[in-house]
N, C-alpha and C. Protein backbone atom coordinates (compact mmCIF):
# COMPACT_ATOMS: atom_id res chain seq x y z
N UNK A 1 74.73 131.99 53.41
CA UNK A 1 73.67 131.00 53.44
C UNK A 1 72.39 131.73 53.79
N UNK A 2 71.03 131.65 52.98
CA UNK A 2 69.93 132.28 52.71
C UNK A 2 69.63 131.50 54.24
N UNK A 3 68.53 132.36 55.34
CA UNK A 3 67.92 132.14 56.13
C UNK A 3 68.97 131.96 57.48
N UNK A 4 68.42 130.66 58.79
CA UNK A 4 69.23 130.26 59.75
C UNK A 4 70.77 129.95 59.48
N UNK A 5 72.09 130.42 60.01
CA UNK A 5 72.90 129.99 60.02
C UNK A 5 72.83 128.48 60.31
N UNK A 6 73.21 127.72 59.56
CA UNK A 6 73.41 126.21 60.64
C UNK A 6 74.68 126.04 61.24
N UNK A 7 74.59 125.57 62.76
CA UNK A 7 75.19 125.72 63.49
C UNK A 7 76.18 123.76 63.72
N UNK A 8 76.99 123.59 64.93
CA UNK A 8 77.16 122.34 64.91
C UNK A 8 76.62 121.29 65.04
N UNK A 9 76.41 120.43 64.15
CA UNK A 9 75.73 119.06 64.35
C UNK A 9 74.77 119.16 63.73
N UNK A 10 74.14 120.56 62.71
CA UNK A 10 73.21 120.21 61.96
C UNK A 10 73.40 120.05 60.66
N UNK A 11 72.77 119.29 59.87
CA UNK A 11 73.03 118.63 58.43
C UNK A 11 72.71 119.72 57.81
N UNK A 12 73.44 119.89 56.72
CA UNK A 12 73.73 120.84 55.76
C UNK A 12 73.22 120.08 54.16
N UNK A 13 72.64 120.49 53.78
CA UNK A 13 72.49 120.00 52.00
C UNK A 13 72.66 120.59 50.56
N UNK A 14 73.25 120.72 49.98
CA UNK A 14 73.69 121.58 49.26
C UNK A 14 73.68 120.78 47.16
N UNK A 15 73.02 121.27 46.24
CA UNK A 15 73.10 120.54 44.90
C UNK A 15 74.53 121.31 43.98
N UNK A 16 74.53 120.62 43.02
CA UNK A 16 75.70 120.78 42.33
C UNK A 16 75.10 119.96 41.42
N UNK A 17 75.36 120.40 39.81
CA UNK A 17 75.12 119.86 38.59
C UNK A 17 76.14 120.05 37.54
N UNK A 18 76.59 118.70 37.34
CA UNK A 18 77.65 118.01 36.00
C UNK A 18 77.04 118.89 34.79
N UNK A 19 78.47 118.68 34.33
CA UNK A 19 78.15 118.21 32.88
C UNK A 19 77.93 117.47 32.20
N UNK A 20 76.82 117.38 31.29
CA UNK A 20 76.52 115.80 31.13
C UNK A 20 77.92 115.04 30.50
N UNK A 21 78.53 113.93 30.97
CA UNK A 21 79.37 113.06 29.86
C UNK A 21 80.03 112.85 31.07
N UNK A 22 79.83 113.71 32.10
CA UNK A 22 81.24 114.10 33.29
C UNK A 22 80.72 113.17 34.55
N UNK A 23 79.89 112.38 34.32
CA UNK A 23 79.23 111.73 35.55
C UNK A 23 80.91 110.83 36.01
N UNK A 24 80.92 110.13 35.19
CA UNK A 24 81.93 108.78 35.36
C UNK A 24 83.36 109.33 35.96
N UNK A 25 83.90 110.47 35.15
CA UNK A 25 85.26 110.85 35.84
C UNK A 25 84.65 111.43 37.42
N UNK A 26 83.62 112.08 37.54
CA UNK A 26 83.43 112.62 38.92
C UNK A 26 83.55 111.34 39.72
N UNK A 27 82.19 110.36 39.76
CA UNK A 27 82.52 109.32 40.45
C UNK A 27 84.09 108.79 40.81
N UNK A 28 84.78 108.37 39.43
CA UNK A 28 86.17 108.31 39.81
C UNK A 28 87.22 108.82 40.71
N UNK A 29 86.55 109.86 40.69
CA UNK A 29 87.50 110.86 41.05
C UNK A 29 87.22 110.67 42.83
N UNK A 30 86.13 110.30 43.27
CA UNK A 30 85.71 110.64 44.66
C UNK A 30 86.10 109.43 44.98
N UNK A 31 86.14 107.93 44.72
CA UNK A 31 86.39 106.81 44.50
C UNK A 31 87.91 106.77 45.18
N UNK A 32 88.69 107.65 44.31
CA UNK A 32 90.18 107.69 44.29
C UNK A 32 90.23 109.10 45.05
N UNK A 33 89.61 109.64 46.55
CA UNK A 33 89.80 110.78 46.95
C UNK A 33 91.16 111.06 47.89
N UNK A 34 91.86 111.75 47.41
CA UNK A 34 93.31 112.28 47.78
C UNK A 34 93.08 112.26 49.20
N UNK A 35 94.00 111.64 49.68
CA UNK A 35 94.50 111.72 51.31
C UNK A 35 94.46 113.31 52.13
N UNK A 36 95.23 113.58 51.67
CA UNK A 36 94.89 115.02 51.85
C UNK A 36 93.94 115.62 52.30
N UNK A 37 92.85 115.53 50.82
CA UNK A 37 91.51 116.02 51.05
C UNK A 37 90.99 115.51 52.27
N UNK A 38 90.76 114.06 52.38
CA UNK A 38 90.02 113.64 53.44
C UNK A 38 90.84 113.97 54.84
N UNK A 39 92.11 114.31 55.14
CA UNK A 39 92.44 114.68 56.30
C UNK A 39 91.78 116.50 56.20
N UNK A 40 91.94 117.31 55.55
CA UNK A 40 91.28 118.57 55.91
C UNK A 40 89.72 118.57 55.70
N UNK A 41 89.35 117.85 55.04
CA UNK A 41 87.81 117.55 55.73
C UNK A 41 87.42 117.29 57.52
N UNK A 42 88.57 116.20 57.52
CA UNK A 42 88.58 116.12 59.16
C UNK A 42 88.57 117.40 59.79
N UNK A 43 90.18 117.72 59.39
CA UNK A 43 90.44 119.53 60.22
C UNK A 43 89.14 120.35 60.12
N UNK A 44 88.64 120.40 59.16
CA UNK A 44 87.66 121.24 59.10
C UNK A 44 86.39 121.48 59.83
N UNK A 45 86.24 119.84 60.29
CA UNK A 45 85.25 119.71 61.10
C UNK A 45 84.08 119.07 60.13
N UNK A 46 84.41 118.57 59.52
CA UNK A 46 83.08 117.95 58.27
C UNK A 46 82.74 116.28 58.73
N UNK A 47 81.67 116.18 58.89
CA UNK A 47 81.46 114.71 59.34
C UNK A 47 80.18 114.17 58.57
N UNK A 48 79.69 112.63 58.45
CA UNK A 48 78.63 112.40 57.95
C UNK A 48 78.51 113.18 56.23
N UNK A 49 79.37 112.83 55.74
CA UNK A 49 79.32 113.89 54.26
C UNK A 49 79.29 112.49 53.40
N UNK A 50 77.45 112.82 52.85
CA UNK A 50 77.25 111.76 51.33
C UNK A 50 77.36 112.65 50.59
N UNK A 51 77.45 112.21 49.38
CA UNK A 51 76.93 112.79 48.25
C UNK A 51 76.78 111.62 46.91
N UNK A 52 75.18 111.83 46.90
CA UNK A 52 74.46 111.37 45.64
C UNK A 52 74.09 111.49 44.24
N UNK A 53 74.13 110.85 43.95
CA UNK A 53 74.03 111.50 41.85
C UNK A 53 72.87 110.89 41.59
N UNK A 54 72.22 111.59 40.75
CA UNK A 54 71.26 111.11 40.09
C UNK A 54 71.38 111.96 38.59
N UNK A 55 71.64 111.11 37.61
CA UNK A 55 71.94 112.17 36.54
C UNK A 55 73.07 112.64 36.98
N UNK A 56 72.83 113.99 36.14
CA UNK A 56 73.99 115.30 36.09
C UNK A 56 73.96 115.61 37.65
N UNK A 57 72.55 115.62 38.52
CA UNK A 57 72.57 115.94 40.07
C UNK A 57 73.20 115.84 40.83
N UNK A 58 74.27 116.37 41.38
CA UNK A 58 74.94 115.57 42.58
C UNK A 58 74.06 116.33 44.37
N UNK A 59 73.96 115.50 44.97
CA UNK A 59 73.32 116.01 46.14
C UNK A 59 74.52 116.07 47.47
N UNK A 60 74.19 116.69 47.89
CA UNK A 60 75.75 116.87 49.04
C UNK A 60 74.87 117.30 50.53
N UNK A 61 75.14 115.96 51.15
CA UNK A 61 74.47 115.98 52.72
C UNK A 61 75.70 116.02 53.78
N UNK A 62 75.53 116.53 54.71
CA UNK A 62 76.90 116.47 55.68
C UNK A 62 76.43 117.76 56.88
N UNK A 63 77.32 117.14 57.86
CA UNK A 63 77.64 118.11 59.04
C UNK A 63 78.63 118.72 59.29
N UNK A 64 78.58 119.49 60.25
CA UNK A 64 79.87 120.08 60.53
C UNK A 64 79.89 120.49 62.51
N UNK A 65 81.14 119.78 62.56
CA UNK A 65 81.47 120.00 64.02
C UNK A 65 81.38 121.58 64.86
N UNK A 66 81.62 122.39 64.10
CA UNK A 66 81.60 123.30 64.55
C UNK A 66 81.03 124.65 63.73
N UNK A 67 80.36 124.48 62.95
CA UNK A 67 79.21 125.27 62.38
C UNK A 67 79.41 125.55 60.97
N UNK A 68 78.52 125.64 59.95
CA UNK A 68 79.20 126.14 58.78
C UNK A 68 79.94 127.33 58.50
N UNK A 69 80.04 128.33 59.09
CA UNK A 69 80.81 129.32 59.15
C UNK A 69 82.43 129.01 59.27
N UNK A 70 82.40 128.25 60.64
CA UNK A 70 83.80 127.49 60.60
C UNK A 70 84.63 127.22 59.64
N UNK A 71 83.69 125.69 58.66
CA UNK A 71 84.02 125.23 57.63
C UNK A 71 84.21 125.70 56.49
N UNK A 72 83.04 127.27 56.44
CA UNK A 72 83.38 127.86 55.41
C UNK A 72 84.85 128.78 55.25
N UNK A 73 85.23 129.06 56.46
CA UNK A 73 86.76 130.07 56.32
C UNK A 73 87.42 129.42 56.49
N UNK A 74 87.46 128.03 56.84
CA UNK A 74 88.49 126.81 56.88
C UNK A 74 88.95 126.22 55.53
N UNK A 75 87.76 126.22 54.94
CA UNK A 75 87.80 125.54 52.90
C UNK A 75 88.56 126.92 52.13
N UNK A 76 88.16 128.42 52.66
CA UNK A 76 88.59 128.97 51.97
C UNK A 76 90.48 129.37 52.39
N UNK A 77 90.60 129.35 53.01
CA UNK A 77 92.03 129.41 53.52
C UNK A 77 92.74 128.14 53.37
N UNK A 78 92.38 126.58 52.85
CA UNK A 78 92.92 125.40 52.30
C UNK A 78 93.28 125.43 51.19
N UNK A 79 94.74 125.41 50.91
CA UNK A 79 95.46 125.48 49.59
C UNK A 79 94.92 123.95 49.34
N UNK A 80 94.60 122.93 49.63
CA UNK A 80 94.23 121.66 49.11
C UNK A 80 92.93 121.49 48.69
N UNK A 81 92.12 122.16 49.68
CA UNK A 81 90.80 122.48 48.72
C UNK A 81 90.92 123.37 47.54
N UNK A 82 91.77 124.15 47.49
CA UNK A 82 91.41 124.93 46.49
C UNK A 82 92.57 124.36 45.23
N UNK A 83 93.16 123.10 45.22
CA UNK A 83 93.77 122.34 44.20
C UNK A 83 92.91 121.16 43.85
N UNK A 84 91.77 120.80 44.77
CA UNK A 84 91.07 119.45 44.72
C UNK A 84 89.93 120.59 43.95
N UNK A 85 89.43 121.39 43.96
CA UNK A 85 88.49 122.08 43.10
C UNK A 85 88.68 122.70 42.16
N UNK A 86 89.91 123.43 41.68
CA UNK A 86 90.48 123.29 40.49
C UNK A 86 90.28 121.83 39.64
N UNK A 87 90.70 120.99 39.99
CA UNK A 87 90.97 119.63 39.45
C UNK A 87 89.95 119.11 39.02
N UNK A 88 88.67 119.94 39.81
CA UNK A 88 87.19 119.47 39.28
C UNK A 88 86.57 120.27 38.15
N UNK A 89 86.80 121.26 38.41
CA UNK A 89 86.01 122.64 37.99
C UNK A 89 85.49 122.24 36.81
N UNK A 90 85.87 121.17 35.74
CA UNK A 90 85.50 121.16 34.59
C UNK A 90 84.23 120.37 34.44
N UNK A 91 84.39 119.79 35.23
CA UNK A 91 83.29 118.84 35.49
C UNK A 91 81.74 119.44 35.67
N UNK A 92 82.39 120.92 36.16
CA UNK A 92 80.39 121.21 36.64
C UNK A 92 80.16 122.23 35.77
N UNK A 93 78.45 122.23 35.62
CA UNK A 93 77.58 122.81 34.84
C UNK A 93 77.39 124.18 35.46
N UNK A 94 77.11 123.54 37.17
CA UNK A 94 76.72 124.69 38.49
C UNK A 94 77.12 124.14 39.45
N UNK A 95 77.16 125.18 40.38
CA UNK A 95 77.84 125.21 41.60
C UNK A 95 77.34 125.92 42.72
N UNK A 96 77.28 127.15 41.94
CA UNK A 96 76.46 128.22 43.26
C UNK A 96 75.33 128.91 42.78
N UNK A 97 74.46 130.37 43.19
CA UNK A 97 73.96 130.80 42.70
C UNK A 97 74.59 132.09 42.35
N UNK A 98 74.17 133.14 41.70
CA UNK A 98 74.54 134.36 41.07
C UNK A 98 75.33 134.93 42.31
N UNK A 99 74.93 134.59 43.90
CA UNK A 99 75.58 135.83 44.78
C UNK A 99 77.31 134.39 44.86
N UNK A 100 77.11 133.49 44.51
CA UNK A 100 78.87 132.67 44.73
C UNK A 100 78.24 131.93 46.04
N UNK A 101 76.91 131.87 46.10
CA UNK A 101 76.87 130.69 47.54
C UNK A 101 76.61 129.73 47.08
N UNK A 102 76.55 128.64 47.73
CA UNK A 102 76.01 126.97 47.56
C UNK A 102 74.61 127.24 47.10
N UNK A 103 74.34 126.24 46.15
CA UNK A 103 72.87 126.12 45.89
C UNK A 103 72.25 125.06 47.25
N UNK A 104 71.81 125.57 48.22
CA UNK A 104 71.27 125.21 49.40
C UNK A 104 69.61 124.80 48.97
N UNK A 105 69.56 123.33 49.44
CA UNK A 105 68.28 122.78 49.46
C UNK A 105 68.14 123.22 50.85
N UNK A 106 66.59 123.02 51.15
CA UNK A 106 66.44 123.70 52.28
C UNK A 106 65.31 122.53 52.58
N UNK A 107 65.32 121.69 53.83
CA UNK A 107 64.95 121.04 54.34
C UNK A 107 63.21 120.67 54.57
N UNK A 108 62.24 120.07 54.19
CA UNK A 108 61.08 120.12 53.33
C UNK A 108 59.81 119.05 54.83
N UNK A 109 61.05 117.96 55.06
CA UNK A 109 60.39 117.10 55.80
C UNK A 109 61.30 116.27 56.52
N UNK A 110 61.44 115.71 57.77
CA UNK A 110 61.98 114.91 58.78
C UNK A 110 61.41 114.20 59.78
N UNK A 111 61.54 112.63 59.78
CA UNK A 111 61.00 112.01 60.55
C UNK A 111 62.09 110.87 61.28
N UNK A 112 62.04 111.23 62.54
CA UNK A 112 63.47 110.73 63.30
C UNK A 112 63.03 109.28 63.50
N UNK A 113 62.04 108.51 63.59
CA UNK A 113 61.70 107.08 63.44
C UNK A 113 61.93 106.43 64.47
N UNK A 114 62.10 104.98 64.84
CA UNK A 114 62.62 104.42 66.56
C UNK A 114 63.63 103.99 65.49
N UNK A 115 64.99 103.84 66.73
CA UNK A 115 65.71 103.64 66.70
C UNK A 115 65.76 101.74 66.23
N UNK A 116 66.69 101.37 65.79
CA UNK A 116 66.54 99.75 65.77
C UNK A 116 67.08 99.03 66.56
C-alpha cells in the first residue's frame, strides 16, 4: 500500500472495475454471499465493508480490526478467499495496479459532522 500503512480502525478504500455485461452476476453474487466468506471476513478482522457500483466501478470501503497488514496475510493464507476469487475473476476488467496491489483511492476530504 502506496504511502501510510493503515492501521486498526481506519477505513480503507480501494476501486475495482467489471466487465461491462458483468454488473448483474456480481451484484448476485454478493446478494447470495457464501457463509464461509462472511465468517473469514469476521476472522480476518474486516468490519464496516460497503461496496458500491456505479457502472463497471465497484468502490470498496471498510475497516479492519487489526490493521491492513493483518488482513492482508490473513486473505492470503484463506483457501476460501482464494475459491470466492477464483469464482469471480471473470467478472473484472481490474483489480490492482502493475506492482499486484489494490487500486487504493486515497482519501481527498472528511467531515465528521454532529452526531444525531
Amino acid at each position: 500500500m502506496s504511502g501510510a500503512v493503515r492501521g486498526p480502525g481506519e477505513q480503507l478504500c480501494h476501486v475495482y472495475r467489471l466487465r461491462p455485461g458483468a454488473e448483474e452476476e456480481y451484484e448476485r453474487r454478493h446478494a447470495d454471499l457464501w457463509p464461509e466468506m462472511a465468517e473469514f471476513l469476521d476472522e480476518a478482522g474486516v468490519y464496516d465493508y460497503h461496496i458500491y457500483r456505479y457502472g463497471t466501478l465497484l468502490i470498496c470501503v471498510l475497516r479492519t480490526r487489526w490493521g491492513f497488514e493483518h488482513t492482508r496475510e490473513a486473505t492470503r493464507a484463506s483457501a476460501v478467499q482464494a475459491r470466492w476469487t477464483a469464482s469471480l475473476t471473470h467478472l473484472f476488467a481490474e483489480v490492482a495496479d502493475s506492482e499486484g496491489e489494490p487500486l487504493w483511492a486515497h482519501p481527498v476530504f472528511h467531515h465528521d459532522g454532529i452526531d444525531p
